[in-house]
PDB file of N, CA and C in Angstrom:
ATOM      1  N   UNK A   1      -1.910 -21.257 -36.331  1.00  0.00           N
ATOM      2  CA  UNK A   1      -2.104 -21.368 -37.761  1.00  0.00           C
ATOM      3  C   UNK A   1      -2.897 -22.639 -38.051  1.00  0.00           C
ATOM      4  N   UNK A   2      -3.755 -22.561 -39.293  1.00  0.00           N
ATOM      5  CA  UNK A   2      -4.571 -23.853 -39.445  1.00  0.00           C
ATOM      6  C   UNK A   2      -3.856 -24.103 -40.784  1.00  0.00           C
ATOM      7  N   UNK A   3      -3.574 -25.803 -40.452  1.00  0.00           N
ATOM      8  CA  UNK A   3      -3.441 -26.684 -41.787  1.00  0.00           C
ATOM      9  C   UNK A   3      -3.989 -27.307 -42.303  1.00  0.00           C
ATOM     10  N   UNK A   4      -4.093 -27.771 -43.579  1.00  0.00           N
ATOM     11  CA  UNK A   4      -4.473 -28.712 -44.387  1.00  0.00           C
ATOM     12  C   UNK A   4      -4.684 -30.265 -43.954  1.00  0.00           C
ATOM     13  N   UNK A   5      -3.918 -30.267 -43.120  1.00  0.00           N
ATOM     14  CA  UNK A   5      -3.769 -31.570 -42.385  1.00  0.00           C
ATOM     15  C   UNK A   5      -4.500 -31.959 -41.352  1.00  0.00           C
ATOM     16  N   UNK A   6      -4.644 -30.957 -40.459  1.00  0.00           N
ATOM     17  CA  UNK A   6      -4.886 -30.875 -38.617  1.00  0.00           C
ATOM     18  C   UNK A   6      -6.128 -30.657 -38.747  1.00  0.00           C
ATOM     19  N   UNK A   7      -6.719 -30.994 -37.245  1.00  0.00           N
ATOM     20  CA  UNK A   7      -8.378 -30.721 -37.164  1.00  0.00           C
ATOM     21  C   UNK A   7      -8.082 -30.103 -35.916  1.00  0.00           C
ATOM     22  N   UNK A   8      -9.239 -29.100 -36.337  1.00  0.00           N
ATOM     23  CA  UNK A   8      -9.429 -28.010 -35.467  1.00  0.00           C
ATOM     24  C   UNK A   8     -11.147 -28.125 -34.983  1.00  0.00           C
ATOM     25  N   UNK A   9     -11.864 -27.245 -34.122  1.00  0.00           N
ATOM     26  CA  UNK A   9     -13.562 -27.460 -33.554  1.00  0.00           C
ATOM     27  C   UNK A   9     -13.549 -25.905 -33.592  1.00  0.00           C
ATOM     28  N   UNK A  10     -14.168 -25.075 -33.867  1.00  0.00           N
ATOM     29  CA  UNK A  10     -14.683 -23.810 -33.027  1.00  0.00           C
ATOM     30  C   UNK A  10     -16.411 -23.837 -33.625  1.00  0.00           C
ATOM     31  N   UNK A  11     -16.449 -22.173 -33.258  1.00  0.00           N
ATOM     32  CA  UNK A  11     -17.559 -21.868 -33.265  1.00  0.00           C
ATOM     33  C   UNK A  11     -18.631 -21.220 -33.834  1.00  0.00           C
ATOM     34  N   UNK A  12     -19.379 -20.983 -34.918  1.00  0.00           N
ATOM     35  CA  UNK A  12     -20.087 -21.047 -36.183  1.00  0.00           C
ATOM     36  C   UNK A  12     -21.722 -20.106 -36.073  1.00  0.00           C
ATOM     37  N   UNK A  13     -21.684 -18.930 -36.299  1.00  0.00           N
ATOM     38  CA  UNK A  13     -22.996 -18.579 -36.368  1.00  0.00           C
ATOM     39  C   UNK A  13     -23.192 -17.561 -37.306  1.00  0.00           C
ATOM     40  N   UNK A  14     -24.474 -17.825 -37.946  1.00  0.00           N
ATOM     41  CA  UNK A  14     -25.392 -17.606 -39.123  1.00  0.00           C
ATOM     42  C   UNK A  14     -26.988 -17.071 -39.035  1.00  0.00           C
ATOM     43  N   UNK A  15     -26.810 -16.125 -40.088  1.00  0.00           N
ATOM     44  CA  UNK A  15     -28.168 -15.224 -39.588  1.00  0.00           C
ATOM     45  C   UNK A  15     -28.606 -15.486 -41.069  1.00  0.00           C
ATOM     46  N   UNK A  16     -29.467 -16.269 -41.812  1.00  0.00           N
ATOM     47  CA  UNK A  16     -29.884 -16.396 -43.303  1.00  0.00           C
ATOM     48  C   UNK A  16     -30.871 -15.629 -43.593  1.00  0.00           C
ATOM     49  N   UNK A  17     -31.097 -14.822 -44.381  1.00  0.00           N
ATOM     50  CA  UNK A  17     -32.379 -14.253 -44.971  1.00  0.00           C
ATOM     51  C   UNK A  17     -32.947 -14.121 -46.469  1.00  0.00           C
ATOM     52  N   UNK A  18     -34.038 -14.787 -46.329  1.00  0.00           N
ATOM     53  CA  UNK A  18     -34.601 -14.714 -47.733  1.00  0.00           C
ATOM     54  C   UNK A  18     -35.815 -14.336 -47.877  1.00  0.00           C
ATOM     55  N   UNK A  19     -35.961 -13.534 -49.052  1.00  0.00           N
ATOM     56  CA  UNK A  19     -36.644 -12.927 -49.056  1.00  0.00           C
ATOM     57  C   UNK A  19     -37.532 -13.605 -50.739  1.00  0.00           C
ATOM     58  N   UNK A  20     -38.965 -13.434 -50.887  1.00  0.00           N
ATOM     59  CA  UNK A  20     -39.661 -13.448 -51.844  1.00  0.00           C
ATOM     60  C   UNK A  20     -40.729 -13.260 -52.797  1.00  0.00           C
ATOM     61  N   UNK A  21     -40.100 -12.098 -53.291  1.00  0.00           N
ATOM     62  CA  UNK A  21     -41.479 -10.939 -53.291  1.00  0.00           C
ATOM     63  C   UNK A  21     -42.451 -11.684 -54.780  1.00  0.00           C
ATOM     64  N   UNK A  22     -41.850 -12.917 -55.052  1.00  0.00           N
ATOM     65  CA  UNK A  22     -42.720 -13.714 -55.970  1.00  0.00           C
ATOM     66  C   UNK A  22     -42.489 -15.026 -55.742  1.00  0.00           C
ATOM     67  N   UNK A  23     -43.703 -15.525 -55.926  1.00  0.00           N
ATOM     68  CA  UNK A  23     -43.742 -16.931 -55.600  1.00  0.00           C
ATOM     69  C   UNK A  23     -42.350 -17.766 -56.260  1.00  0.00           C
ATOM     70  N   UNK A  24     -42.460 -17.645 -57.353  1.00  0.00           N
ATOM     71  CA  UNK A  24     -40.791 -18.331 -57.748  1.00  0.00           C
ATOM     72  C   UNK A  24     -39.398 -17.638 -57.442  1.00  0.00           C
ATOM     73  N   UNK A  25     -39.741 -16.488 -57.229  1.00  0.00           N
ATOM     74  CA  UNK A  25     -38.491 -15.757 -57.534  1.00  0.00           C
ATOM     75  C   UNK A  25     -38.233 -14.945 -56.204  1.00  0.00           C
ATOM     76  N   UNK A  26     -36.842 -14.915 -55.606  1.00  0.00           N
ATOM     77  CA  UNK A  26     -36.060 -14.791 -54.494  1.00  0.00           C
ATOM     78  C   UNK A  26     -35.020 -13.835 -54.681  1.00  0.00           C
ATOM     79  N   UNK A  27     -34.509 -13.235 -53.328  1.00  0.00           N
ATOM     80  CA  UNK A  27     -33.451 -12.912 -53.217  1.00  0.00           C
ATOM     81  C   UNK A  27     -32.655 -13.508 -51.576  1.00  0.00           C
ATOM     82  N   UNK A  28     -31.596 -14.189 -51.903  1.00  0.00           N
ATOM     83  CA  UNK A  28     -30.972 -14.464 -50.238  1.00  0.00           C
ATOM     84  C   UNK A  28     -29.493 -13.968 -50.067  1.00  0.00           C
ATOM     85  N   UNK A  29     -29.671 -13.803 -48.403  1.00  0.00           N
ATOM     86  CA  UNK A  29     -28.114 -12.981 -47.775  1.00  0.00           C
ATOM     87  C   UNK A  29     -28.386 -13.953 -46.764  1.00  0.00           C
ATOM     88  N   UNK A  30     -26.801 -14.639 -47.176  1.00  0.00           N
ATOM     89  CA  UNK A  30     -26.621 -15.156 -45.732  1.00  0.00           C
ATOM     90  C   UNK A  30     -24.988 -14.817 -45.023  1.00  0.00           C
ATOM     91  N   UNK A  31     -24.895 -14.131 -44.279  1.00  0.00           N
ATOM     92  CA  UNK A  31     -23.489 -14.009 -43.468  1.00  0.00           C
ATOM     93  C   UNK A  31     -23.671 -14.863 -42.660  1.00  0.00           C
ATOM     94  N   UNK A  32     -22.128 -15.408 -42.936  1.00  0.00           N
ATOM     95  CA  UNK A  32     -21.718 -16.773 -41.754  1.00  0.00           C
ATOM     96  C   UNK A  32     -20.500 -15.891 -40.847  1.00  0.00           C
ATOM     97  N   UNK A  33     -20.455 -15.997 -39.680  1.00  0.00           N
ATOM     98  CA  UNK A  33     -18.897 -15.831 -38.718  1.00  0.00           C
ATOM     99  C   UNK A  33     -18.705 -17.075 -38.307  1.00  0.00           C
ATOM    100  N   UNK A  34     -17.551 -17.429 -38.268  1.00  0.00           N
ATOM    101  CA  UNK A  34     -16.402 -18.382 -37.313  1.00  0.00           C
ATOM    102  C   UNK A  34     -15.503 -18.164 -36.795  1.00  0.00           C
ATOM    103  N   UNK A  35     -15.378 -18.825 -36.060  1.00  0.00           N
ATOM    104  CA  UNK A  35     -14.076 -18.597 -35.072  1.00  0.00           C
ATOM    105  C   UNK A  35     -13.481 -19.920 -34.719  1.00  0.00           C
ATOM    106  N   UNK A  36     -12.077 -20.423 -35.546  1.00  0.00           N
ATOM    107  CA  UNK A  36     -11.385 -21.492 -34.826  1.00  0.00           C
ATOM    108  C   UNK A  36      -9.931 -20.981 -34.715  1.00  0.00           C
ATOM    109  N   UNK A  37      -9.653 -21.885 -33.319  1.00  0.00           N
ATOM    110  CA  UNK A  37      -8.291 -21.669 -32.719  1.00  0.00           C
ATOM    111  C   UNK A  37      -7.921 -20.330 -33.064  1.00  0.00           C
ATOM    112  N   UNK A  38      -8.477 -19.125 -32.563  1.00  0.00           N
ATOM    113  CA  UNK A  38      -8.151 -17.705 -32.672  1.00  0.00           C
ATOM    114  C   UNK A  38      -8.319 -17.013 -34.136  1.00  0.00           C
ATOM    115  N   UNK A  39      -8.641 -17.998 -34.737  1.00  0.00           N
ATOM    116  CA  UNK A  39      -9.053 -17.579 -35.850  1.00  0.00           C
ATOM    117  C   UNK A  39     -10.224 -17.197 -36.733  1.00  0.00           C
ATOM    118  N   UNK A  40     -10.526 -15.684 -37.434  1.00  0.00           N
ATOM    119  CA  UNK A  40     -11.790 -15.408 -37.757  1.00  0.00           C
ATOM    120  C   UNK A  40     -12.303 -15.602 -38.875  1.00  0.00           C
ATOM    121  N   UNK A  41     -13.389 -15.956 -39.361  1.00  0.00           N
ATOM    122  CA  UNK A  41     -13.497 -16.622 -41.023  1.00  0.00           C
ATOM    123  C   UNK A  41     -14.939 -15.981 -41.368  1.00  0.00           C
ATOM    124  N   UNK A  42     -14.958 -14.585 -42.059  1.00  0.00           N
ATOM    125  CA  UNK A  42     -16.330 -14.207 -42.279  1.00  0.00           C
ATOM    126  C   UNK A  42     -16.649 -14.355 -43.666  1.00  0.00           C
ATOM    127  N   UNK A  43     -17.901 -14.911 -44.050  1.00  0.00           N
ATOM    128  CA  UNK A  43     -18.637 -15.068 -45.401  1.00  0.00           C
ATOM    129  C   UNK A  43     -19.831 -14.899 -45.593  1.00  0.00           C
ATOM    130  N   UNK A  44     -20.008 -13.804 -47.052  1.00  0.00           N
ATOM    131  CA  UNK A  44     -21.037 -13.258 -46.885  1.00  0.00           C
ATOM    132  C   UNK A  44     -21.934 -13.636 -48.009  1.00  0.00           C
ATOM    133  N   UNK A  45     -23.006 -14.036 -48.516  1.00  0.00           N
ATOM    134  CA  UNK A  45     -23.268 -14.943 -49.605  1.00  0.00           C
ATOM    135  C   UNK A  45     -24.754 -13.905 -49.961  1.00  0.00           C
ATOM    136  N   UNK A  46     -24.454 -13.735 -51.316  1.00  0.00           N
ATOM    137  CA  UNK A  46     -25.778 -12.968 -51.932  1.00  0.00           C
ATOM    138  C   UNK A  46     -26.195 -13.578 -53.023  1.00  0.00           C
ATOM    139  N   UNK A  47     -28.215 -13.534 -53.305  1.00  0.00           N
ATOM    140  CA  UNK A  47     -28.230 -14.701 -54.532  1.00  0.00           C
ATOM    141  C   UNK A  47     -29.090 -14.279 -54.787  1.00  0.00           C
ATOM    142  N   UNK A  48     -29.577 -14.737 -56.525  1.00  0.00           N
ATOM    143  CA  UNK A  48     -30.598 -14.551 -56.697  1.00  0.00           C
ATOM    144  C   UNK A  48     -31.786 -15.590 -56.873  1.00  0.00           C
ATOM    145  N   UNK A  49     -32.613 -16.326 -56.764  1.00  0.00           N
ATOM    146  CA  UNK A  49     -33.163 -17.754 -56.639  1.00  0.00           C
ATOM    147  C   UNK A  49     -34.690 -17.898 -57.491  1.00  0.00           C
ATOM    148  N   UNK A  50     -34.320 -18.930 -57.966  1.00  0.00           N
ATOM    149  CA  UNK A  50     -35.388 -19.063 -59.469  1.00  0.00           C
ATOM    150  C   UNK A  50     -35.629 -20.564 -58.850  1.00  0.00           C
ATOM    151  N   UNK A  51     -37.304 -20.708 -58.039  1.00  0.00           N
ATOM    152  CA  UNK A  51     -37.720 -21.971 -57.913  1.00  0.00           C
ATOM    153  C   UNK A  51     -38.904 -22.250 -58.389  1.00  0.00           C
ATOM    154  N   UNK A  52     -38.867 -23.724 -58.561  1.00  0.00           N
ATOM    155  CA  UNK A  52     -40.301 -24.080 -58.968  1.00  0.00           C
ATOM    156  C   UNK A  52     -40.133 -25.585 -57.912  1.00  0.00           C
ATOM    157  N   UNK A  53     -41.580 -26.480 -58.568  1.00  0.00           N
ATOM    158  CA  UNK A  53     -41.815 -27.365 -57.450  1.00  0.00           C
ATOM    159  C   UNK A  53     -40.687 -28.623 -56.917  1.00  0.00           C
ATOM    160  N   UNK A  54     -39.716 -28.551 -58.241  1.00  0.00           N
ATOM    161  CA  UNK A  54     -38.992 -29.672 -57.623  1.00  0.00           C
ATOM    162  C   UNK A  54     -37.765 -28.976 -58.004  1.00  0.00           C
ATOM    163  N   UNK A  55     -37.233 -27.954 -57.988  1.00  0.00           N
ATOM    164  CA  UNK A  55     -35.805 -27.429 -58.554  1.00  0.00           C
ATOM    165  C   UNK A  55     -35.352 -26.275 -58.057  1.00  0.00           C
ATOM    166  N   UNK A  56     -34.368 -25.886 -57.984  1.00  0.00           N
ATOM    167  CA  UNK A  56     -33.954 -24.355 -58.217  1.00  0.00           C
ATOM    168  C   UNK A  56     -32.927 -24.253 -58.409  1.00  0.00           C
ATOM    169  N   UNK A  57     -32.949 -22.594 -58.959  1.00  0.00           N
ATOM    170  CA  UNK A  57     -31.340 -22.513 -59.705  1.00  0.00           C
ATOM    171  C   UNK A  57     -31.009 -20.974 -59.129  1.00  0.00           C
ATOM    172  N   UNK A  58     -29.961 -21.220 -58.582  1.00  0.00           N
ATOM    173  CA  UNK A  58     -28.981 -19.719 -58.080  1.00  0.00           C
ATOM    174  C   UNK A  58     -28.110 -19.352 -58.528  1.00  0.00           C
ATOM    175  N   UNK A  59     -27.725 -17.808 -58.566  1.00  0.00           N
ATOM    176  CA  UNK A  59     -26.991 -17.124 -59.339  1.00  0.00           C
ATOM    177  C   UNK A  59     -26.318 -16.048 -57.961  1.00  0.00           C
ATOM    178  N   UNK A  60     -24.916 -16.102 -57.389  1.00  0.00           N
ATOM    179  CA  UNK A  60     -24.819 -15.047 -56.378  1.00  0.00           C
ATOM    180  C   UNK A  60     -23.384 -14.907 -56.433  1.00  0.00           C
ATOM    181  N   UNK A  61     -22.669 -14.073 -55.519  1.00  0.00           N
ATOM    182  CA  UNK A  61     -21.756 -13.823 -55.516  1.00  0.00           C
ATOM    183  C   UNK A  61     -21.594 -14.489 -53.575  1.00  0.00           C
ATOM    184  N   UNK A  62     -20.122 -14.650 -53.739  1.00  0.00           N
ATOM    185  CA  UNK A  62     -19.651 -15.191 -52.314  1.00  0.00           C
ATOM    186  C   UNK A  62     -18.343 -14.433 -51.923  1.00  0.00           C
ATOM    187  N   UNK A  63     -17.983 -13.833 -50.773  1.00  0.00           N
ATOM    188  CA  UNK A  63     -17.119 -12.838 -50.416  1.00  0.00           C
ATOM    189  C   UNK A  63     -16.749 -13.824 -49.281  1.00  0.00           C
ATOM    190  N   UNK A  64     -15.613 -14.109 -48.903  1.00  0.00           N
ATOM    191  CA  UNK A  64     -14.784 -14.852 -47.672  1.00  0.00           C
ATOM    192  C   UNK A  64     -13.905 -13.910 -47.493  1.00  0.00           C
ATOM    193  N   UNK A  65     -13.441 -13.937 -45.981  1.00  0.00           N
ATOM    194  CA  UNK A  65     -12.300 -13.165 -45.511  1.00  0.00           C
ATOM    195  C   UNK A  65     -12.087 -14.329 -44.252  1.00  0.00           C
ATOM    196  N   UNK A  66     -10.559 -14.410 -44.074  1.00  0.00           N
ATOM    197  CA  UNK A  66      -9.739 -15.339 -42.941  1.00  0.00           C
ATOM    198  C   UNK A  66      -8.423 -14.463 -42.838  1.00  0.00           C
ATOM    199  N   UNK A  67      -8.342 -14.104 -41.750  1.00  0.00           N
ATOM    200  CA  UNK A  67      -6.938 -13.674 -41.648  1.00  0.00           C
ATOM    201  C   UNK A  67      -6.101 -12.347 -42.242  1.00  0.00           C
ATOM    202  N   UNK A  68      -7.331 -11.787 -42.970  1.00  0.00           N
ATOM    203  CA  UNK A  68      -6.933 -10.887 -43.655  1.00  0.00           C
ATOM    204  C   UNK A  68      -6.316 -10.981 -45.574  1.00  0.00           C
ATOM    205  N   UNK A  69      -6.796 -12.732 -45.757  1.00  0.00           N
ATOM    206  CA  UNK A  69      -7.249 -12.851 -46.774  1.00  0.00           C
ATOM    207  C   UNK A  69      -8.179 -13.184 -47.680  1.00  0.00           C
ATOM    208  N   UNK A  70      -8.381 -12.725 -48.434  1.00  0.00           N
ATOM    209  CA  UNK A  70      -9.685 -12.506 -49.345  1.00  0.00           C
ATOM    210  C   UNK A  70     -10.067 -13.671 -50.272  1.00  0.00           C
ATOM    211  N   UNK A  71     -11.304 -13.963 -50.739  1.00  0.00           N
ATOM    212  CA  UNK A  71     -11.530 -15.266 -51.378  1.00  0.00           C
ATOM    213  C   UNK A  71     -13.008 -14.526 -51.747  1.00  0.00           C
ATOM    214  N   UNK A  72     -13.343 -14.234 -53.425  1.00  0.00           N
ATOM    215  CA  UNK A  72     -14.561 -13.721 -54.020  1.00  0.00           C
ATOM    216  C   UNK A  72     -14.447 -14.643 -54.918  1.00  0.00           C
ATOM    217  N   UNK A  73     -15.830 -14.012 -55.142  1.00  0.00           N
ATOM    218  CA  UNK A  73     -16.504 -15.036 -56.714  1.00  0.00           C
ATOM    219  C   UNK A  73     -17.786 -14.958 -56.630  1.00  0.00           C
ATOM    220  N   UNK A  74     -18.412 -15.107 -58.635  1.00  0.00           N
ATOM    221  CA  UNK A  74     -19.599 -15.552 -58.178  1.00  0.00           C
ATOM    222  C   UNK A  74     -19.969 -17.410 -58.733  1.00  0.00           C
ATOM    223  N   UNK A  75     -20.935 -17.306 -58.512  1.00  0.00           N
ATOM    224  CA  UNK A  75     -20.947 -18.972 -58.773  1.00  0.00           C
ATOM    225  C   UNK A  75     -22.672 -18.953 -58.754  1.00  0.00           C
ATOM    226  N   UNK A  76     -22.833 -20.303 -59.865  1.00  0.00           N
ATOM    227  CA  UNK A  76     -24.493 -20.533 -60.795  1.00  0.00           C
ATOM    228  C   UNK A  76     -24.600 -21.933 -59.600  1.00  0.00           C
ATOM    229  N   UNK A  77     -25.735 -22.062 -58.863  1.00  0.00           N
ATOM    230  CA  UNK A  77     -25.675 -22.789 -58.451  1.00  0.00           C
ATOM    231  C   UNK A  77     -27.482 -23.989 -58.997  1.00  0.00           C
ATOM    232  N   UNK A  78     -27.658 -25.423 -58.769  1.00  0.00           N
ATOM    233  CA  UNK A  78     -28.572 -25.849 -58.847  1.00  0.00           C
ATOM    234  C   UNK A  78     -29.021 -26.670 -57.757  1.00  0.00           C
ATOM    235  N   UNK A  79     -30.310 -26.897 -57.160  1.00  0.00           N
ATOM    236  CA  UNK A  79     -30.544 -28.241 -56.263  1.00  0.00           C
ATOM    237  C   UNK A  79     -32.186 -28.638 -56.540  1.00  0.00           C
ATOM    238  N   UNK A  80     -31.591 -30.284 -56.115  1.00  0.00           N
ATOM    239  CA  UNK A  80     -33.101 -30.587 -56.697  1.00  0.00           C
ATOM    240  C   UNK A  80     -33.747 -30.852 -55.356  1.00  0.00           C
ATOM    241  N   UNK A  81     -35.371 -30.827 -55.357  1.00  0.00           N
ATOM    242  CA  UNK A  81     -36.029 -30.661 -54.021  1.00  0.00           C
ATOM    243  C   UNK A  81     -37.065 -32.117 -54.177  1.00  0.00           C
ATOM    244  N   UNK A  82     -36.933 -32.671 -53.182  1.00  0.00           N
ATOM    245  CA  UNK A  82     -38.179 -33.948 -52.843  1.00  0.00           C
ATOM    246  C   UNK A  82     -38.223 -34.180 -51.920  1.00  0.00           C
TER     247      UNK A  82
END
């Protein structure tokens, strides 16, 4: 079992894809897998992406599964670029 407390190491791989059939405007999927101490942690992240030269702003939904429990949502995201 993993706690709140304890540190754990495993192992982490990610296949990202984005796609952009307009210069500003995007769509990205990124599924992550992990694996610590026997444990599996899959997340699957879908977005939609509005950039220009120094900004962008995302709009996606995020799906987690660990253990056989579930963790959704969507979430507005921003980052600035330099």
């Amino acid at each position: 079992m993993i706690r709140g407390n304890d540190d754990h190491s495993g192992f982490s791989l990610t296949f990202p894809v984005e796609l952009y059939p307009k210069d500003s405007f995007g769509v990205r999927f990124r599924p992550t897998f992990s694996w610590i101490k026997g444990n599996s942690i899959d997340e699957y992240d879908l977005s939609l992406v509005y950039t220009i030269r120094y900004a962008s702003i995302q709009l996606g939904y995020r799906f987690l599964e660990a253990n056989g429990e579930q963790l959704n949502g969507s979430y507005l995201g921003y980052a600035a670029h330099y």
